[in-house]
N, C-alpha and C. Protein backbone atom coordinates (compact mmCIF):
# COMPACT_ATOMS: atom_id res chain seq x y z
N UNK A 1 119.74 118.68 55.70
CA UNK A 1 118.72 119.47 56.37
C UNK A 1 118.60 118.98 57.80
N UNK A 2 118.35 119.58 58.80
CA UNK A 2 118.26 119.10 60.09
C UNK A 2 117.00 118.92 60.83
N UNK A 3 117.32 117.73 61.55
CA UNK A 3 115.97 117.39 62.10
C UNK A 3 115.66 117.47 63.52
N UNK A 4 114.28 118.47 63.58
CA UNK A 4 114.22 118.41 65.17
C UNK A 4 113.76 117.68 65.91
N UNK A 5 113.08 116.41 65.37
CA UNK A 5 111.96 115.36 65.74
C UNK A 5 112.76 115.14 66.94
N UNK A 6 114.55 114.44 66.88
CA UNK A 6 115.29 114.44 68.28
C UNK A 6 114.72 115.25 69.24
N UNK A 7 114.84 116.03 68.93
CA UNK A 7 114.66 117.11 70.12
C UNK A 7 113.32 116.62 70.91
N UNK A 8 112.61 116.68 69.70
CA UNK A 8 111.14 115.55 70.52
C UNK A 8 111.19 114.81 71.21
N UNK A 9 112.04 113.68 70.83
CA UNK A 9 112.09 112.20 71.24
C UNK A 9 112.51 112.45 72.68
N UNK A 10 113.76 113.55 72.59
CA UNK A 10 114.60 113.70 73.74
C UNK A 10 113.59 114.40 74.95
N UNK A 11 112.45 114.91 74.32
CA UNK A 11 111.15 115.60 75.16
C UNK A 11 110.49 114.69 75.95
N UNK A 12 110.26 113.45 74.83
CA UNK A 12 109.63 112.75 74.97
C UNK A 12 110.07 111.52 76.26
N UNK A 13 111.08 111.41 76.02
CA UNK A 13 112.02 110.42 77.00
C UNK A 13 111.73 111.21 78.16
N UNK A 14 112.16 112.61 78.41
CA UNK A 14 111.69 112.83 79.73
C UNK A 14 110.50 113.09 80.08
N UNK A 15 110.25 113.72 79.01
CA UNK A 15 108.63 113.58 79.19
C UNK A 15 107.95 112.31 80.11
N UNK A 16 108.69 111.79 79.55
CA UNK A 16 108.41 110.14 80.26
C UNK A 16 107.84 110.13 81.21
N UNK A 17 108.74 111.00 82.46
CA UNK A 17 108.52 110.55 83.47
C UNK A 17 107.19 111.18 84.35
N UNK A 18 106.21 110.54 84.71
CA UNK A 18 105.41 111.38 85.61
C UNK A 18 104.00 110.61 85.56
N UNK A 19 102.79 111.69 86.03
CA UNK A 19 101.91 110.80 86.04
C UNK A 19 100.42 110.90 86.35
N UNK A 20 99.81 111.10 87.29
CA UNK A 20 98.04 111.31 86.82
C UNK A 20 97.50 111.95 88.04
N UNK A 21 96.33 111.65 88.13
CA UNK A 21 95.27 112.65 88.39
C UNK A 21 94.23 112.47 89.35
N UNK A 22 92.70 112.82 89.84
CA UNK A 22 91.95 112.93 90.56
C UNK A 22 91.79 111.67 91.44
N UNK A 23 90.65 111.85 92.26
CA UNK A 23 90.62 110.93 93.65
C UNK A 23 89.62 110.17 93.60
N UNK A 24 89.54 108.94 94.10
CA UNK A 24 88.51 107.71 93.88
C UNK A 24 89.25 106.32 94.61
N UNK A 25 88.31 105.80 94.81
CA UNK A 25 88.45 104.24 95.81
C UNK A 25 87.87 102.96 94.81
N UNK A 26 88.28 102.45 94.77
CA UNK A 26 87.60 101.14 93.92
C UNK A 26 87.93 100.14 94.27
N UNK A 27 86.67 99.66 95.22
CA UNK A 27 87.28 97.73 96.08
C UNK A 27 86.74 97.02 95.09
N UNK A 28 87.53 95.56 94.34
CA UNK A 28 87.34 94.95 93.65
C UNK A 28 85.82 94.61 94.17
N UNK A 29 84.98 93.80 92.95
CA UNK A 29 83.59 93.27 93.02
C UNK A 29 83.60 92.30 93.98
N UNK A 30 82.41 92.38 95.09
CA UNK A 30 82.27 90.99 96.10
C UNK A 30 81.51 90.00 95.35
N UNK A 31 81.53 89.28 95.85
CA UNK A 31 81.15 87.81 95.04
C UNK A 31 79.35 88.34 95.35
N UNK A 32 78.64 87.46 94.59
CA UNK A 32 76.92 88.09 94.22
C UNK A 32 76.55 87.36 95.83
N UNK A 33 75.44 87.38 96.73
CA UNK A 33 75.09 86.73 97.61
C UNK A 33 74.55 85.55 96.98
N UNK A 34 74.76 84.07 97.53
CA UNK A 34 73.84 82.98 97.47
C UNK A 34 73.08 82.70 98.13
N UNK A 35 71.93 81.75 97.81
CA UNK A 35 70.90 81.89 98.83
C UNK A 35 71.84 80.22 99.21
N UNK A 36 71.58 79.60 100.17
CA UNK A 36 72.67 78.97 101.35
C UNK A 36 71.43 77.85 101.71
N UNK A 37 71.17 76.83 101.83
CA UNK A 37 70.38 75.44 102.63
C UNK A 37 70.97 75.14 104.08
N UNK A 38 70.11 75.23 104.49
CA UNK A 38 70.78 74.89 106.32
C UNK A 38 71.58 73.84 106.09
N UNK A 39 72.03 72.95 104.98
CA UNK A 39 72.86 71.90 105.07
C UNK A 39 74.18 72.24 104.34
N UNK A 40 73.90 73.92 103.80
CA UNK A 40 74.87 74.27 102.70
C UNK A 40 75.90 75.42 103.71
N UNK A 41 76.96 74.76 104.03
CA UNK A 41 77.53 76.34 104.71
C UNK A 41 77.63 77.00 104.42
N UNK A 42 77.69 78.58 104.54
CA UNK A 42 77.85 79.73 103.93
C UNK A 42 79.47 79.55 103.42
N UNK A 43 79.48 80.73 102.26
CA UNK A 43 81.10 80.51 101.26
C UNK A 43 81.79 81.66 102.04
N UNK A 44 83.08 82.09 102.97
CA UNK A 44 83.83 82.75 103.33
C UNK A 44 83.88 84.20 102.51
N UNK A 45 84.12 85.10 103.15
CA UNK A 45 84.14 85.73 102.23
C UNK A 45 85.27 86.22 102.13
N UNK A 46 85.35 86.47 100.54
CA UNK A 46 87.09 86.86 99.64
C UNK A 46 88.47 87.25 100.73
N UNK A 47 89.17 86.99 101.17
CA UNK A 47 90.06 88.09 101.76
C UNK A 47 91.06 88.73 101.07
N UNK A 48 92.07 89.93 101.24
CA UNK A 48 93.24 89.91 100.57
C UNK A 48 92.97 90.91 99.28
N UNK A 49 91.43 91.00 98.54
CA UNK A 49 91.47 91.39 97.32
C UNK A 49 91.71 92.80 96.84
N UNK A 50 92.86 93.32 95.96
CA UNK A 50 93.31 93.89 95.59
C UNK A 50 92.39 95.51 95.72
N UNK A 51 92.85 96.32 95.71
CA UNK A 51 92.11 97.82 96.06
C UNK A 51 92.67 98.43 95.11
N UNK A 52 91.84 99.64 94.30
CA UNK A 52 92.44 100.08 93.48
C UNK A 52 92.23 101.30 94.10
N UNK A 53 93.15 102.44 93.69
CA UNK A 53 92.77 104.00 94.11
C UNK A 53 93.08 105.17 92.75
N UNK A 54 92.67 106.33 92.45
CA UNK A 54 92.68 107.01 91.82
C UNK A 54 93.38 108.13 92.48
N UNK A 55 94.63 108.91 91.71
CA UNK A 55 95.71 109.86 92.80
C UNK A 55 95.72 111.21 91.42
N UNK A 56 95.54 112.38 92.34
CA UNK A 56 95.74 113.50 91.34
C UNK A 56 97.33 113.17 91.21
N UNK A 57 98.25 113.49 90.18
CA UNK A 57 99.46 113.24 89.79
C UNK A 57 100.45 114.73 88.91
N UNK A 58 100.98 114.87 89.72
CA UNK A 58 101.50 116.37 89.23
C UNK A 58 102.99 116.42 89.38
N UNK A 59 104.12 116.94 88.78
CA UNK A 59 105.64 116.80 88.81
C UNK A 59 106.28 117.36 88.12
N UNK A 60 107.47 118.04 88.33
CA UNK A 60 108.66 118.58 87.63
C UNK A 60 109.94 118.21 88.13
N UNK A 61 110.59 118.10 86.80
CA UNK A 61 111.67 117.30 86.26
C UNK A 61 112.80 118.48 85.81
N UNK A 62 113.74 118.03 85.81
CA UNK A 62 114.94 119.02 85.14
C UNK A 62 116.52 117.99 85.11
N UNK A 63 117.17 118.38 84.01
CA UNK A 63 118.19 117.54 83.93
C UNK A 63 118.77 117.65 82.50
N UNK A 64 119.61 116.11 81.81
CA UNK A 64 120.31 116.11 80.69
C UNK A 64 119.85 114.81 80.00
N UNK A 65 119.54 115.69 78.70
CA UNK A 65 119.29 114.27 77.17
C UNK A 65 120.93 114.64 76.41
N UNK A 66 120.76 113.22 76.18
CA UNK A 66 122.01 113.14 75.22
C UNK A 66 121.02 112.36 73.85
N UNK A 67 121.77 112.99 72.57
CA UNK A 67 121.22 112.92 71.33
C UNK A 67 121.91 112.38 70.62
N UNK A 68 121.44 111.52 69.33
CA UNK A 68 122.61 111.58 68.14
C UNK A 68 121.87 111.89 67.14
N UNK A 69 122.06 113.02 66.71
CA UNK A 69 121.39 113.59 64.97
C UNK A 69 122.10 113.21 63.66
N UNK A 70 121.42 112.26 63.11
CA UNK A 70 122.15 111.74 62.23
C UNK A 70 121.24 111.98 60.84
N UNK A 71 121.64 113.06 60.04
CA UNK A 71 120.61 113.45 58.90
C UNK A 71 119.02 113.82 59.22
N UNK A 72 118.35 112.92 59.14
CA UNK A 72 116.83 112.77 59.38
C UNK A 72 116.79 111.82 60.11
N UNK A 73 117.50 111.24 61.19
CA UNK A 73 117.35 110.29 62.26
C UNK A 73 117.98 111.19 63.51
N UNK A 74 116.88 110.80 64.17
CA UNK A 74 117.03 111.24 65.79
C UNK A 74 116.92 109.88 67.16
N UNK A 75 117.98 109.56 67.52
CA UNK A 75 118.05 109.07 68.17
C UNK A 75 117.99 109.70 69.76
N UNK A 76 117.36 109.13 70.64
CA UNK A 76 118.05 109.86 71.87
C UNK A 76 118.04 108.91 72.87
N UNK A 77 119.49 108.96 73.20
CA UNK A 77 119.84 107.78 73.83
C UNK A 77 119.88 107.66 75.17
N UNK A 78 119.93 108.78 76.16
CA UNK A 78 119.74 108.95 77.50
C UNK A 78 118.74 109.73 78.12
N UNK A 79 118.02 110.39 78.72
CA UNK A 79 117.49 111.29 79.15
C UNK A 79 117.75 111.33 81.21
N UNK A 80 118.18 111.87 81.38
CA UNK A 80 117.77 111.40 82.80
C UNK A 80 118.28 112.81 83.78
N UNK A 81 117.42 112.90 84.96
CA UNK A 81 116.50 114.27 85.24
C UNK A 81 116.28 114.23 87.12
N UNK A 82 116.27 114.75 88.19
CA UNK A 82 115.67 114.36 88.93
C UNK A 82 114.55 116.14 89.69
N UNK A 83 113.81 115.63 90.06
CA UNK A 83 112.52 116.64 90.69
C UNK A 83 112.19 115.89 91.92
N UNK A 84 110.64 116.52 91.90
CA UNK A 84 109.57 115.81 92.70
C UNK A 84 108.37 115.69 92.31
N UNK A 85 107.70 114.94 92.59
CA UNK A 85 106.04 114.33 92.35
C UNK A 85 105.31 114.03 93.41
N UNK A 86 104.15 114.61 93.31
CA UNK A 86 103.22 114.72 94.34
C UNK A 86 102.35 112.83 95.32
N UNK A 87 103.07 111.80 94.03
CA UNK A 87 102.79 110.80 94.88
C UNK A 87 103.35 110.45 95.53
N UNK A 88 104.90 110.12 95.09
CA UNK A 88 105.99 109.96 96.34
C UNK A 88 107.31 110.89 96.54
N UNK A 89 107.29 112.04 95.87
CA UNK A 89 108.04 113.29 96.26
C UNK A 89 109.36 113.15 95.52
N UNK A 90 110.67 113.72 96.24
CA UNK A 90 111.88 113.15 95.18
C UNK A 90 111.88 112.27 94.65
N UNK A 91 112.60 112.33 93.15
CA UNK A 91 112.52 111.57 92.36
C UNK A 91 113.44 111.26 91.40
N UNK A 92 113.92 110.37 90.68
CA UNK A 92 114.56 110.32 89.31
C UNK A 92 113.84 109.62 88.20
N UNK A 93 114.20 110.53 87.29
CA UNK A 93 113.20 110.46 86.05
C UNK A 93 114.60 109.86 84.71
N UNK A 94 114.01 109.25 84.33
CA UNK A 94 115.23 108.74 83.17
C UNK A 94 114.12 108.08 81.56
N UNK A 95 114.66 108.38 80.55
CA UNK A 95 114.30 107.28 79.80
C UNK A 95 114.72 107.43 78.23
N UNK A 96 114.27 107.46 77.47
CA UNK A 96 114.80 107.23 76.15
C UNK A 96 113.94 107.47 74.65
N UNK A 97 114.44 107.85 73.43
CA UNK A 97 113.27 107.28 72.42
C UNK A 97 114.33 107.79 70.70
N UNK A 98 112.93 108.01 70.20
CA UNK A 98 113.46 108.16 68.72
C UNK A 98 112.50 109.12 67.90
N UNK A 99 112.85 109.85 67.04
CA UNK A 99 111.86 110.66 65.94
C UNK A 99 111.87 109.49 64.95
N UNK A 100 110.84 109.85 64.18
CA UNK A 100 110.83 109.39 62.58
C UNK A 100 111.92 109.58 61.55
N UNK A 101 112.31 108.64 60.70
CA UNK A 101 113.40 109.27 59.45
C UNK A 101 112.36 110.35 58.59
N UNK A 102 113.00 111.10 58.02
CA UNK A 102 112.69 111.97 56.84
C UNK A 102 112.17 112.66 56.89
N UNK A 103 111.77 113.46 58.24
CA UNK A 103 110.85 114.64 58.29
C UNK A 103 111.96 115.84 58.25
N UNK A 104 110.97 116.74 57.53
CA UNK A 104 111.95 118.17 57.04
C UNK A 104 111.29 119.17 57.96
N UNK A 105 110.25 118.94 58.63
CA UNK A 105 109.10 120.46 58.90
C UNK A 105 109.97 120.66 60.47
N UNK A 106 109.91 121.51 61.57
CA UNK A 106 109.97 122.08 62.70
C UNK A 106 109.18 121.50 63.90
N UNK A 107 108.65 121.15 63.29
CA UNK A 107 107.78 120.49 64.26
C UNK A 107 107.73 118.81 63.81
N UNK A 108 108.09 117.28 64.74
CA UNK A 108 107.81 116.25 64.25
C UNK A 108 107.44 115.53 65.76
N UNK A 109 106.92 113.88 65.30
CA UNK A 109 105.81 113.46 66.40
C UNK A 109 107.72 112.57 66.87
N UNK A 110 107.63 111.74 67.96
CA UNK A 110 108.45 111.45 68.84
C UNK A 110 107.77 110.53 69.48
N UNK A 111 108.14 109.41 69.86
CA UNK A 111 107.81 108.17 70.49
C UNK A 111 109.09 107.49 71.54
N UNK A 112 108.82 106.71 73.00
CA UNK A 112 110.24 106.53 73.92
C UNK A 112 109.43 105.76 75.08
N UNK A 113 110.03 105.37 75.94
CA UNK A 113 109.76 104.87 76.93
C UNK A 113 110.76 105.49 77.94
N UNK A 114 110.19 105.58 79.60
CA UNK A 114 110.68 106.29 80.55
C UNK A 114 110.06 105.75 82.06
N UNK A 115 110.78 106.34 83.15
CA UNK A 115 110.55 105.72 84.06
C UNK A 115 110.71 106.84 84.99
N UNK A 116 109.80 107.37 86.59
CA UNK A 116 110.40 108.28 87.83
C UNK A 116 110.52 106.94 88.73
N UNK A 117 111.46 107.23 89.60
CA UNK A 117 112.00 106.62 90.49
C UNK A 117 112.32 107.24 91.72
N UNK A 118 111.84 106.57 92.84
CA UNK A 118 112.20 107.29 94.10
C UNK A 118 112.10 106.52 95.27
N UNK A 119 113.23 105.81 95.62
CA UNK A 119 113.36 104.84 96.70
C UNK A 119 112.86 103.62 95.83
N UNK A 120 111.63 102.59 96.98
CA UNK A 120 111.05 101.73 96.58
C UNK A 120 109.51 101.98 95.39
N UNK A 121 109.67 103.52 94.74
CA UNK A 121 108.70 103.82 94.45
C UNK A 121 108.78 104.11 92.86
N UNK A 122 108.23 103.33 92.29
CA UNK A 122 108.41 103.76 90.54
C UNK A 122 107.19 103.54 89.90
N UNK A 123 106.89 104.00 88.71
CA UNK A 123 106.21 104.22 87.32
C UNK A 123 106.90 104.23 86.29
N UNK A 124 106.40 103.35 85.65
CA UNK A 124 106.85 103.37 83.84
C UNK A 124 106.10 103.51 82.96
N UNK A 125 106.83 104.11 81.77
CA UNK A 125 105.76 105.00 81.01
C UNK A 125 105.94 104.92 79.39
N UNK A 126 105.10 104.69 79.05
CA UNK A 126 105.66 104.86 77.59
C UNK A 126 104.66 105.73 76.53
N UNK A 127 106.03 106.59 75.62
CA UNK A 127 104.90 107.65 74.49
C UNK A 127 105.28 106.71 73.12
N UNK A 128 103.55 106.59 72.42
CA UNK A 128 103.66 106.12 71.24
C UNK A 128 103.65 107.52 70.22
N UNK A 129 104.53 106.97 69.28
CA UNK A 129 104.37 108.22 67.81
C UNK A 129 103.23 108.60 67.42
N UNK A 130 103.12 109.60 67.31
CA UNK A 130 101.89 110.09 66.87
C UNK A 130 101.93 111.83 66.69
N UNK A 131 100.55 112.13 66.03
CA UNK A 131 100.77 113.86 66.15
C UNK A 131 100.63 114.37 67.24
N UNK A 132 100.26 113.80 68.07
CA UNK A 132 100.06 114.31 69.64
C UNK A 132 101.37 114.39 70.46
N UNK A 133 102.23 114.07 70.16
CA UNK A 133 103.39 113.96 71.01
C UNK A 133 104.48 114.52 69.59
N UNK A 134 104.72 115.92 69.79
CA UNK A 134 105.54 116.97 69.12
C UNK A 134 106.25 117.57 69.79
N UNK A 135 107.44 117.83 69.22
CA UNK A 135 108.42 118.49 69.46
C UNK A 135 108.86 119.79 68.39
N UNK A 136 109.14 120.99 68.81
CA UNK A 136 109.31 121.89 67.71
C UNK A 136 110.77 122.89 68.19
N UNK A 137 110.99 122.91 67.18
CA UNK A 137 112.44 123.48 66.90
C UNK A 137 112.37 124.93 66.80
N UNK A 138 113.38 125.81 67.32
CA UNK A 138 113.35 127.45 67.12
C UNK A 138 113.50 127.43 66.04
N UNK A 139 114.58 126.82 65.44
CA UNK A 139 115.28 126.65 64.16
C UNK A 139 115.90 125.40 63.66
N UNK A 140 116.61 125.44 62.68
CA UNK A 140 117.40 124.44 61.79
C UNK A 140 119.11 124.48 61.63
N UNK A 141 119.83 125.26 62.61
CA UNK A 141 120.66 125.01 62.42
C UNK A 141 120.98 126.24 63.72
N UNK A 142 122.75 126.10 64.26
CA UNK A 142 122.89 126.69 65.44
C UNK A 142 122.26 126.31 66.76
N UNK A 143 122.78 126.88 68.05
CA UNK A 143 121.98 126.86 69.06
C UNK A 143 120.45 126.65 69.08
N UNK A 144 119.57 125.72 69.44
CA UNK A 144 118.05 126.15 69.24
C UNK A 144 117.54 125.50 70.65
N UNK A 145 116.15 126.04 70.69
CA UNK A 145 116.06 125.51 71.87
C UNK A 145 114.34 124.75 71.64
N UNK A 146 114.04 123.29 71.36
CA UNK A 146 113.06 122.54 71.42
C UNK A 146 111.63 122.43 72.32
N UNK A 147 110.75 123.24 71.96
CA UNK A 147 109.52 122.67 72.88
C UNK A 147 108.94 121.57 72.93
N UNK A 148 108.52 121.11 73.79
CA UNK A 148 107.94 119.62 73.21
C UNK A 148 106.40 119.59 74.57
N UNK A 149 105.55 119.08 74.13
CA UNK A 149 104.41 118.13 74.73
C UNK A 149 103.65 116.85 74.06
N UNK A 150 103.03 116.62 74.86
CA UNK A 150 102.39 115.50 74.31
C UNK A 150 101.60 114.15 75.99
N UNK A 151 101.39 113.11 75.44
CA UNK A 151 100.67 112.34 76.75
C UNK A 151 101.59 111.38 76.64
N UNK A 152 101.85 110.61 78.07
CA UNK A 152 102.67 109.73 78.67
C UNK A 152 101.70 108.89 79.03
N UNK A 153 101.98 107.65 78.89
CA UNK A 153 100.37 106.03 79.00
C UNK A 153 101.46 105.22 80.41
N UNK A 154 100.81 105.31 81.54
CA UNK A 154 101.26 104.60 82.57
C UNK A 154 101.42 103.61 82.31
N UNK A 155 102.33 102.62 82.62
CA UNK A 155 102.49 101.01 82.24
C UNK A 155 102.81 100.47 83.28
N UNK A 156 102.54 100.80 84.68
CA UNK A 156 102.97 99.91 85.70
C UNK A 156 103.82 100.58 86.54
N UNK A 157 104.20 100.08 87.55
CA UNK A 157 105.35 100.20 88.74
C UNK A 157 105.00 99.86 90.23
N UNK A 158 105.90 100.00 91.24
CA UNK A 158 106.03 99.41 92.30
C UNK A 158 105.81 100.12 93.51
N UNK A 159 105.96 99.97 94.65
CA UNK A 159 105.69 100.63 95.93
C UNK A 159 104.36 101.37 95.83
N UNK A 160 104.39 102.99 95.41
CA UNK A 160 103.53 103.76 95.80
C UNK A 160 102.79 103.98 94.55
N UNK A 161 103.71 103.49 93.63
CA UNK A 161 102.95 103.45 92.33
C UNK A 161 102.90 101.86 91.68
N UNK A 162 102.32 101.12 92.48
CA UNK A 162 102.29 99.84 91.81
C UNK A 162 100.94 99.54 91.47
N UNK A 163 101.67 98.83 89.90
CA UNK A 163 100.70 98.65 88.71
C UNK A 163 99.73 99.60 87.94
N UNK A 164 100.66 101.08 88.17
CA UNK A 164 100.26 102.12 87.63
C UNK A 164 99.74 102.06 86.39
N UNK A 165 98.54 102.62 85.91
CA UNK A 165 97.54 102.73 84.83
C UNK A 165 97.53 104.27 84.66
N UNK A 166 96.65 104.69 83.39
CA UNK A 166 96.39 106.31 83.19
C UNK A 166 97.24 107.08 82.16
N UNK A 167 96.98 108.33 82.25
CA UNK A 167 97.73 108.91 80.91
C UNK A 167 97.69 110.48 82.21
N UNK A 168 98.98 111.05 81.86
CA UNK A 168 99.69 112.16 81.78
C UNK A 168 100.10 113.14 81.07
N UNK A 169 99.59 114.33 80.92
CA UNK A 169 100.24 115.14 80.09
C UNK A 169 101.85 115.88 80.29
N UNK A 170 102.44 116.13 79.07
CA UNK A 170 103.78 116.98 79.93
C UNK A 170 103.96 117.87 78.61
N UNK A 171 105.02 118.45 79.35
CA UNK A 171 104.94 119.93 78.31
C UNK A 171 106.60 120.13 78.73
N UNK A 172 107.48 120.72 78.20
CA UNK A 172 108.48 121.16 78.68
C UNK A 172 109.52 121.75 77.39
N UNK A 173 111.06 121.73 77.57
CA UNK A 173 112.01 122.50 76.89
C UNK A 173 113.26 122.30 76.60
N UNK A 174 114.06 121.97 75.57
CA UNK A 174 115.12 121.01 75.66
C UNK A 174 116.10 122.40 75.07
N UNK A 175 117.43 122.57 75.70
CA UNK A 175 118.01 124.06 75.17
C UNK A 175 119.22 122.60 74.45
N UNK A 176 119.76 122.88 73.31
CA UNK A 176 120.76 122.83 72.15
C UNK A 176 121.89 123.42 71.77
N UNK A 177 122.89 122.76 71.51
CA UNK A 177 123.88 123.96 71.61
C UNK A 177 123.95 123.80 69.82
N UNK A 178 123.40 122.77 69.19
CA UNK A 178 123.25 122.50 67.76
C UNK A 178 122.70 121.30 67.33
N UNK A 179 122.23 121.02 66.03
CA UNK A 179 121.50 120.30 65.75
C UNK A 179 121.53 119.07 64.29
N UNK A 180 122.91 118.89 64.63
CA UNK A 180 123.25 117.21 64.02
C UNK A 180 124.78 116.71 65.29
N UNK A 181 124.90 115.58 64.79
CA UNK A 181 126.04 115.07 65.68
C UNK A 181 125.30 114.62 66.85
N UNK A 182 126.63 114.72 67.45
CA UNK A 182 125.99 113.82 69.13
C UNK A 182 125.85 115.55 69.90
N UNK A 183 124.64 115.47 70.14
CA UNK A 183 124.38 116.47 71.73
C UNK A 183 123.75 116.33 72.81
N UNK A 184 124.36 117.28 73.60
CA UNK A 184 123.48 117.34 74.54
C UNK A 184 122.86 118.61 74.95
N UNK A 185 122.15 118.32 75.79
CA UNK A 185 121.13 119.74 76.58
C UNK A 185 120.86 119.53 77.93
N UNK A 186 120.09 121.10 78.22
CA UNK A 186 119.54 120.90 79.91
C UNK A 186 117.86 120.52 78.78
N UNK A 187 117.38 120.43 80.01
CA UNK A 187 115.87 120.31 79.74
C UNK A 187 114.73 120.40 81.15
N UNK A 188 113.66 120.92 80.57
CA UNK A 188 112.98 120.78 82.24
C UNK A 188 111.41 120.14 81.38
N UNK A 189 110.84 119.75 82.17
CA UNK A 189 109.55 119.09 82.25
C UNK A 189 108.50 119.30 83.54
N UNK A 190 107.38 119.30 82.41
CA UNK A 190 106.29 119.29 83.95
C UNK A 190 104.93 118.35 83.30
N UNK A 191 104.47 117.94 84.27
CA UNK A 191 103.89 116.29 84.03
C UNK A 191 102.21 116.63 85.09
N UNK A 192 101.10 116.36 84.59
CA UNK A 192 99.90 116.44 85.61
C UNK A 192 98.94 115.55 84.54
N UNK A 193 97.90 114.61 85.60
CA UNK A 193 97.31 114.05 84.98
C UNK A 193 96.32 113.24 85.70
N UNK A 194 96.12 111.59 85.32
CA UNK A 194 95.38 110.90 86.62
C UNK A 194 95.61 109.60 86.09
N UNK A 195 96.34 109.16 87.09
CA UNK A 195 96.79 107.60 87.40
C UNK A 195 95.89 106.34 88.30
N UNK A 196 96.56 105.63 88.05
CA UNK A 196 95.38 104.47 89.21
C UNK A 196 96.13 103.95 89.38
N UNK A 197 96.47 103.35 90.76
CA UNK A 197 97.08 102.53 91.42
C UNK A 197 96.68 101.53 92.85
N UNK A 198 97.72 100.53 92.53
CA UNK A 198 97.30 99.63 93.44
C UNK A 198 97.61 99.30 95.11
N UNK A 199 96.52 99.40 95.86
CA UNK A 199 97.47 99.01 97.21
C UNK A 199 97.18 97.70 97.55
């Protein structure tokens, strides 16, 4: 029987890539005021301390997952994609994951880790299994072509996205030319949400 959860995973991997949402400033806490003795010098105050910001986060992706369907195991071993994103613009999106063994239904949950990349500028991302992150199949056998959504959990990155936090939604479409063996597909993705990051 064939399983589309791949198709998920392979959603899911690109899914990966992308990232968050609305606008906000957050300067770390200043130290409380002390009251000070003319013999007590006043304490300097903090320099250097970290700023956090809140960024609307919006992006589309397009590219190739490579799969291996093996019975009721879905592996997917590549994903990788390039677009643009509204924090630092072109981009490459890459990443990876797996379905569950033994699911029979059209629809199964998908879990992966993923990354956009663009110059000195990245986010990494990872989807845990769950029913929220599905992938669904036209069909079970032949050509089919996979929908998939679900949320992407920021885990960090560098330049314009460093030490990225937040969750992302993505939604997108993985086309199949069949559904066991090793395949591949095109796929496109689109990613909006709200991230926090550090300057």
């Amino acid at each position: 029987m064939v399983n589309k959860p791949f198709l998920t995973s392979k959603f899911r991997a690109l899914a990966v890539l992308a990232a968050l949402a609305t606008v906000g400033l957050f300067a770390s806490p200043a130290f409380p005021a002390a009251a000070v003795s003319a013999k007590t010098p006043a304490r300097p105050a903090l320099s250097g301390a970290a700023m956090t910001s809140a960024v609307a986060f919006s992006g589309q992706y397009s590219g190739k997952a490579s799969l291996l369907i093996d019975n009721s195991t879905v592996t997917i071993s590549s994903i990788s994609g390039s677009g643009k994103n509204s924090l630092f613009g072109a981009s490459k999106a890459s990443g990876n994951g797996s379905a569950p063994k033994g699911s029979s239904s059209l629809c199964d949950p998908f879990g992966g880790k993923g990354s956009i990349t663009g110059g000195a500028n990245k986010i990494t991302f990872v989807v845990i299994k769950s029913g929220s992150q599905q992938g669904c199949s036209s069909g079970e056998s032949g050509a089919v072509t996979i929908t998939f959504h679900g949320v992407a959990k920021a885990s960090g990155g560098s330049g314009k996205g460093n030490g990225a936090t937040g969750s992302l939604k993505f939604k997108g479409t993985l086309h199949l030319g069949g559904t066991s063996g090793t395949q591949s597909g095109n796929f496109t993705v689109s990613l909006s949400g709200k991230l926090t990051v550090k300057s």
